[in-house]
N, C-alpha and C. Protein backbone atom coordinates (compact mmCIF):
# COMPACT_ATOMS: atom_id res chain seq x y z
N UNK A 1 69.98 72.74 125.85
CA UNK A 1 69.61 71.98 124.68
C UNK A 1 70.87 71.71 123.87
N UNK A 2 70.95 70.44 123.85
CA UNK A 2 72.36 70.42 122.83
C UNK A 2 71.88 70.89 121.51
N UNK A 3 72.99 71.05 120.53
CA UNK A 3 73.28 71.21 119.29
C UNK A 3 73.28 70.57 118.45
N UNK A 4 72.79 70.36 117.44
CA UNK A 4 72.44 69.49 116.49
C UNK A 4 73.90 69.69 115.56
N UNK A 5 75.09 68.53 115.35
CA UNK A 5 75.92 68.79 114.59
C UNK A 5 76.05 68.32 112.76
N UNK A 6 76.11 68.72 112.69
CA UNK A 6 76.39 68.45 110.65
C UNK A 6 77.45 67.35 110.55
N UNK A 7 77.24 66.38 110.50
CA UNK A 7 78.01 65.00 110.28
C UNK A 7 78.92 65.12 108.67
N UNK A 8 78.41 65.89 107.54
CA UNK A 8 79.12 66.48 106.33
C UNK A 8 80.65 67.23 107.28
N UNK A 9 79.75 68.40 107.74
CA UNK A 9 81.16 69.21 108.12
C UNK A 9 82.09 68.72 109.23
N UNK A 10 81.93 67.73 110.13
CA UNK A 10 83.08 67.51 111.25
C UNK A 10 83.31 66.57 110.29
N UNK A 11 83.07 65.26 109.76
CA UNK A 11 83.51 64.52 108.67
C UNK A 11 84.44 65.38 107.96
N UNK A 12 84.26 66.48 107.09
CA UNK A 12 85.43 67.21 106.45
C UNK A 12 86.72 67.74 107.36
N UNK A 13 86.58 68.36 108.63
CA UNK A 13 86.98 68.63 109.70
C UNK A 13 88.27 67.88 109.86
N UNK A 14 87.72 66.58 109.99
CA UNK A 14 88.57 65.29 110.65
C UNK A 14 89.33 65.04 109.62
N UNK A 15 89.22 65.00 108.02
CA UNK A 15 89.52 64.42 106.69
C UNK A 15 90.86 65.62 106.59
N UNK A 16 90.50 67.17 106.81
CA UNK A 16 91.23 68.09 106.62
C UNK A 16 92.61 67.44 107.23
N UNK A 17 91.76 67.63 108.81
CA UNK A 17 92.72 67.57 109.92
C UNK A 17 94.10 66.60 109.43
N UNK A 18 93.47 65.16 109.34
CA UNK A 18 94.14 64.10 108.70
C UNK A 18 95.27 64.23 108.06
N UNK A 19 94.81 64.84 106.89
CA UNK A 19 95.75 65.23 105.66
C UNK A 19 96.83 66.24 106.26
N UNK A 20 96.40 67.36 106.86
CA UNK A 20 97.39 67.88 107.17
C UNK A 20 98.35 67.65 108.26
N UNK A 21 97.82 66.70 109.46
CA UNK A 21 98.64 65.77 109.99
C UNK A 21 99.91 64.87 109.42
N UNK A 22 99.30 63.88 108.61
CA UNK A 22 100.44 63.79 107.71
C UNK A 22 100.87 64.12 106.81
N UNK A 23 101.28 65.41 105.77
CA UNK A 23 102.06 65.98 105.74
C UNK A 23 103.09 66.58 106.86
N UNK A 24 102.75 67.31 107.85
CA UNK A 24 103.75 67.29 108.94
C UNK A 24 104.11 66.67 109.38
N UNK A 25 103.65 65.33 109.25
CA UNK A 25 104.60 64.08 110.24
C UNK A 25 105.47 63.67 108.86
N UNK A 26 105.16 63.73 107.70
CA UNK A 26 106.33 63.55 106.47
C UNK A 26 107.28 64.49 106.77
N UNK A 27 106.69 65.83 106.92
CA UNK A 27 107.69 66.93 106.83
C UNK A 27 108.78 66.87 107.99
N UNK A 28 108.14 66.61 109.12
CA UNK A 28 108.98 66.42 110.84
C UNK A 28 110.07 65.29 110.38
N UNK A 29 109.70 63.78 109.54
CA UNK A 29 110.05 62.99 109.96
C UNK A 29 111.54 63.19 108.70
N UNK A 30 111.04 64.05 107.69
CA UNK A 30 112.13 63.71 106.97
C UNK A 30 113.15 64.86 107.27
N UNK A 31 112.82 65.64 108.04
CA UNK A 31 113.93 66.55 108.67
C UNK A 31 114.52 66.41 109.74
N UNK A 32 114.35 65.13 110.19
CA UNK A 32 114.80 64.60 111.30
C UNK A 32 115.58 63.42 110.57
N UNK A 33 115.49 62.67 109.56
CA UNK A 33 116.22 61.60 108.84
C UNK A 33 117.19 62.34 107.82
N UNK A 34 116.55 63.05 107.20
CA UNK A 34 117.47 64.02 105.96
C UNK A 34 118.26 62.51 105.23
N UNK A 35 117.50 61.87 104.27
CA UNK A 35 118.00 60.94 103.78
C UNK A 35 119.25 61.51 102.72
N UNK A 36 120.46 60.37 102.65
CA UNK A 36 121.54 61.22 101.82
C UNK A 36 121.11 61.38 100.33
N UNK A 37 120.33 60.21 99.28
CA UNK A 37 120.29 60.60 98.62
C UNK A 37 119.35 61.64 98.31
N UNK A 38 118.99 62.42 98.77
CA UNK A 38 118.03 63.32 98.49
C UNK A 38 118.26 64.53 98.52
N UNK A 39 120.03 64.88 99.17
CA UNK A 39 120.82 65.65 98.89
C UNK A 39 121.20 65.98 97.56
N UNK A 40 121.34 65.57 97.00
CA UNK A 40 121.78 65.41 95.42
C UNK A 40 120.90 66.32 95.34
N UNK A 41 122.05 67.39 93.95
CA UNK A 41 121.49 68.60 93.77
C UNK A 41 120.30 68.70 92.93
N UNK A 42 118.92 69.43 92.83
CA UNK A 42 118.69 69.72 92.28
C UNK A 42 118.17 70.56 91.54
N UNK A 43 117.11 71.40 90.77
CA UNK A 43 116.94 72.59 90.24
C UNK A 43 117.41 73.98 91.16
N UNK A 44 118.66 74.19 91.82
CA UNK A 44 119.44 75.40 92.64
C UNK A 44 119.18 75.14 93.64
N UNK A 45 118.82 73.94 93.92
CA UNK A 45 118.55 73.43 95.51
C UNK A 45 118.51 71.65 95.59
N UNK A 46 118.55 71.41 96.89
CA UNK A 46 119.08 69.69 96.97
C UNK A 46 117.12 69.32 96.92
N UNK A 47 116.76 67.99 97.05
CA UNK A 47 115.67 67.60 96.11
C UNK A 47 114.74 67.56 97.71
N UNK A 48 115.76 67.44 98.80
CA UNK A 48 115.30 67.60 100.16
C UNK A 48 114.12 68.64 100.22
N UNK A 49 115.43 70.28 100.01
CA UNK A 49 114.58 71.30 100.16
C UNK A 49 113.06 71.56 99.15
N UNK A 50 113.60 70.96 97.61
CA UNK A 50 112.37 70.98 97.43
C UNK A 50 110.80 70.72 97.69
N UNK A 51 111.28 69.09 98.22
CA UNK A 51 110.45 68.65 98.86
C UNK A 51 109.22 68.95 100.09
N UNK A 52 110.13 69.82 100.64
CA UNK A 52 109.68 70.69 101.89
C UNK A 52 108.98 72.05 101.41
N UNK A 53 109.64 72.93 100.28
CA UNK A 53 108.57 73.50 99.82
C UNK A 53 107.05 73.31 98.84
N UNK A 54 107.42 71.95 98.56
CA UNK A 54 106.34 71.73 98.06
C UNK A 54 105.18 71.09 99.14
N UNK A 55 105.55 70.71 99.79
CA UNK A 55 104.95 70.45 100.86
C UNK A 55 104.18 71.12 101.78
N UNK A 56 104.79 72.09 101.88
CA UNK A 56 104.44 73.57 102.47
C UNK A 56 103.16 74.21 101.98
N UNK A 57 103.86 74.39 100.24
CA UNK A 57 102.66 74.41 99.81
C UNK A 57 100.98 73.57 100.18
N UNK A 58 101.30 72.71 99.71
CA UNK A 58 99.82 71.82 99.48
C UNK A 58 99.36 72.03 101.24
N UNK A 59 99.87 72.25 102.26
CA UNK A 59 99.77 72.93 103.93
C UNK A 59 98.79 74.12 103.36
N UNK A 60 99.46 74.88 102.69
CA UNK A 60 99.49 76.23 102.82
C UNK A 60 97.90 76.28 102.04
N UNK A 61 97.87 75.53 101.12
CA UNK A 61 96.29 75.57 99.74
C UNK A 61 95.64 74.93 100.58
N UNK A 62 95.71 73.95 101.28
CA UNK A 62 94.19 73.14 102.62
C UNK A 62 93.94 74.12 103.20
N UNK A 63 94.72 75.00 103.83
CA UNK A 63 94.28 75.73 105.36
C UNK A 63 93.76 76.79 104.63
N UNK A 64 93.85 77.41 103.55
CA UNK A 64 92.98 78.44 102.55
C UNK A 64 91.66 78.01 102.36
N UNK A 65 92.12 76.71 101.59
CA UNK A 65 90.48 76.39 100.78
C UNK A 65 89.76 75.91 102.19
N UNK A 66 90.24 75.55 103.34
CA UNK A 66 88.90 74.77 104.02
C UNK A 66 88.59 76.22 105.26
N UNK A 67 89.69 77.05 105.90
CA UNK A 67 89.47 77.40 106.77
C UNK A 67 89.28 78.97 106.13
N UNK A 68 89.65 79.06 105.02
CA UNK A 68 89.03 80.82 104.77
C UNK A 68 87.92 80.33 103.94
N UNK A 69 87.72 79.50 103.73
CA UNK A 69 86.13 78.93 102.79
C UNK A 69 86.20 79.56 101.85
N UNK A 70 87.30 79.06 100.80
CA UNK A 70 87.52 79.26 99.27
C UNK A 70 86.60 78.75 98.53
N UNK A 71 86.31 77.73 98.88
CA UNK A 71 85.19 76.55 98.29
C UNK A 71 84.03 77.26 97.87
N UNK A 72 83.96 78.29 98.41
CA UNK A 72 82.18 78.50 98.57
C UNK A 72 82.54 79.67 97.45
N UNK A 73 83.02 80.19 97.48
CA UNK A 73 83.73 81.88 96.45
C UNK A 73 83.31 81.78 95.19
N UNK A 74 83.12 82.89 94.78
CA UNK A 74 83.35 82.33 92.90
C UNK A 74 84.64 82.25 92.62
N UNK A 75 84.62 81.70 91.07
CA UNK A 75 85.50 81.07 90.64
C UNK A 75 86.90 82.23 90.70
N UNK A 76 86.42 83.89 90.13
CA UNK A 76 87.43 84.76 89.60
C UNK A 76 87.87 85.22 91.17
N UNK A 77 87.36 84.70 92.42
CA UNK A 77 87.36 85.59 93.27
C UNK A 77 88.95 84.09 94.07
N UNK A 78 88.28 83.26 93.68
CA UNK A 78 89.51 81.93 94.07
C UNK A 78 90.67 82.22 93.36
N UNK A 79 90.24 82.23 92.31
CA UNK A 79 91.72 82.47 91.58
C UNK A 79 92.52 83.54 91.38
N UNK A 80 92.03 84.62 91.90
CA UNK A 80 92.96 86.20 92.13
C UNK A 80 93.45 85.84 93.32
N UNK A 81 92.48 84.86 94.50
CA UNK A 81 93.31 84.75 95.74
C UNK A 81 94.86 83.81 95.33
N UNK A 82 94.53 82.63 94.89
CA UNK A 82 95.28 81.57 95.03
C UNK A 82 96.50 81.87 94.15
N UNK A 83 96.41 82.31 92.55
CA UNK A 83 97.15 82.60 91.80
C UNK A 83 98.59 83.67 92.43
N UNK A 84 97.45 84.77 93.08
CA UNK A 84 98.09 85.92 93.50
C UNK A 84 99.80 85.19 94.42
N UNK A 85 98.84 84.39 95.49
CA UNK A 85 99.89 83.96 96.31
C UNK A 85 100.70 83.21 95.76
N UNK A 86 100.51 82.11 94.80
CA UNK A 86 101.23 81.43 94.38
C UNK A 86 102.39 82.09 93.48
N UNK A 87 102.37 82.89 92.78
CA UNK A 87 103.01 83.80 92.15
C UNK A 87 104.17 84.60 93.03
N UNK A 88 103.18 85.02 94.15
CA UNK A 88 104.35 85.71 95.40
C UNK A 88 105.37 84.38 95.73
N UNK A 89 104.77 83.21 96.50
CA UNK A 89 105.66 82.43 96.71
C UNK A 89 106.40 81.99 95.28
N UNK A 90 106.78 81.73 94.50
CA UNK A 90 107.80 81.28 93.66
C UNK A 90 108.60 82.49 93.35
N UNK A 91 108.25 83.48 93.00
CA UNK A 91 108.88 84.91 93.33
C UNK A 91 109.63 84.59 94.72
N UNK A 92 109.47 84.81 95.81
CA UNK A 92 110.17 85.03 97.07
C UNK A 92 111.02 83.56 96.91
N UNK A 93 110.78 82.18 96.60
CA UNK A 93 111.71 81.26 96.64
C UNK A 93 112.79 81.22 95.71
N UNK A 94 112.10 81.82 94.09
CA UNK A 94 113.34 82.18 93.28
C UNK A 94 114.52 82.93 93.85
N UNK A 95 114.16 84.39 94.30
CA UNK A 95 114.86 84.98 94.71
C UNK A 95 115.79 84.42 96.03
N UNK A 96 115.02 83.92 96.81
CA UNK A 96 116.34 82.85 97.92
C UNK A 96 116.47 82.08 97.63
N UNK A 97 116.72 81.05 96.68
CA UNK A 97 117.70 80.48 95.62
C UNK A 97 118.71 81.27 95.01
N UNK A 98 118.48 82.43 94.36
CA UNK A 98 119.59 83.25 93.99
C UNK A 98 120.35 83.66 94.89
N UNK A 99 119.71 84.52 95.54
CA UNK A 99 120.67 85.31 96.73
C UNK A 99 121.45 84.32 97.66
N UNK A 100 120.81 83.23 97.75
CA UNK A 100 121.56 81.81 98.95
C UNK A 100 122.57 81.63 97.88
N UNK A 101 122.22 80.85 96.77
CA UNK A 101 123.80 80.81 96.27
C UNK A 101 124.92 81.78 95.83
N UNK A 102 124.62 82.61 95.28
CA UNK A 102 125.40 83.88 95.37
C UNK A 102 126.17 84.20 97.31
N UNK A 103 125.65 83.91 97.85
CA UNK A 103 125.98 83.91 99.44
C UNK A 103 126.92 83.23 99.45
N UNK A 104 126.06 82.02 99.30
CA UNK A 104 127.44 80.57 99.31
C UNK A 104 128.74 80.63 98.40
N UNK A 105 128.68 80.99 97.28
CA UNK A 105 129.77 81.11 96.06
C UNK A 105 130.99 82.10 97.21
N UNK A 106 130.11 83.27 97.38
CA UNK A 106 130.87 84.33 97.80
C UNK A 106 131.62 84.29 99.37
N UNK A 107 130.78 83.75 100.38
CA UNK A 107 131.70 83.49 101.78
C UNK A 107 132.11 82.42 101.48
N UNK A 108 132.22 80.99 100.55
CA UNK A 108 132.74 79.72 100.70
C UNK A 108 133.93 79.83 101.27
N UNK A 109 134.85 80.97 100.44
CA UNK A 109 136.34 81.04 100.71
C UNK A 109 136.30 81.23 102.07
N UNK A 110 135.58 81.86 102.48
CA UNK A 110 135.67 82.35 104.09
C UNK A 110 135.29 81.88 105.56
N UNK A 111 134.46 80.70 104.94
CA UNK A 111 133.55 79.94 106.42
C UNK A 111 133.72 78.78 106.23
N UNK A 112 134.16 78.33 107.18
CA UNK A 112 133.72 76.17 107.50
C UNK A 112 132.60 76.12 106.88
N UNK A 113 131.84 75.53 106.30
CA UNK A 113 130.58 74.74 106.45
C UNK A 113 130.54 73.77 107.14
């Protein structure tokens, strides 16, 4: 006997899928072009890398909310998840921003780039 499928949920499925398709084909394509102006420095990093972590992000909040089924949670139970992480990640990127340039300042004298 086949299965009766929910046309709501593969519809969301495909919509997810979508979205997060392209973002990775943005993300693939611009790390494969690395346009120059986008080098240009900015907040302790070039506007490239930002780009890519922000990107990452909004990856990182789809595959939460659709595939751990955030959606459905209460509200305090979403936001201890989401906050929590979000907090870790800018924590862990601050800190490799610091420590990368402090790196760089300190071997410049010493390595080709």
């Amino acid at each position: 006997m086949a299965h009766a499928h929910d046309n709501s949920n593969v519809k969301r499925i495909w919509m997810v899928f979508g979205l997060l398709s392209v973002v990775t084909i943005v993300e693939v394509a611009l790390g494969i072009v690395k346009p120059d102006f986008l080098h240009l420095n900015g907040i302790g990093t070039s506007w490239l890398n930002w780009i890519f972590i922000i990107l990452t992000l909004v990856k990182a909040y789809y595959i939460t909310w659709t595939f751990m089924h955030m959606e459905g949670e209460k509200t305090w139970f979403r936001r201890a998840v989401v906050w929590t992480a979000v907090f870790l990640i800018i924590y862990l990127v601050t800190l490799l921003l610091i420590e990368g340039g402090y790196l760089f300042e300190t071997l410049a004298p010493l390595v080709r780039w």
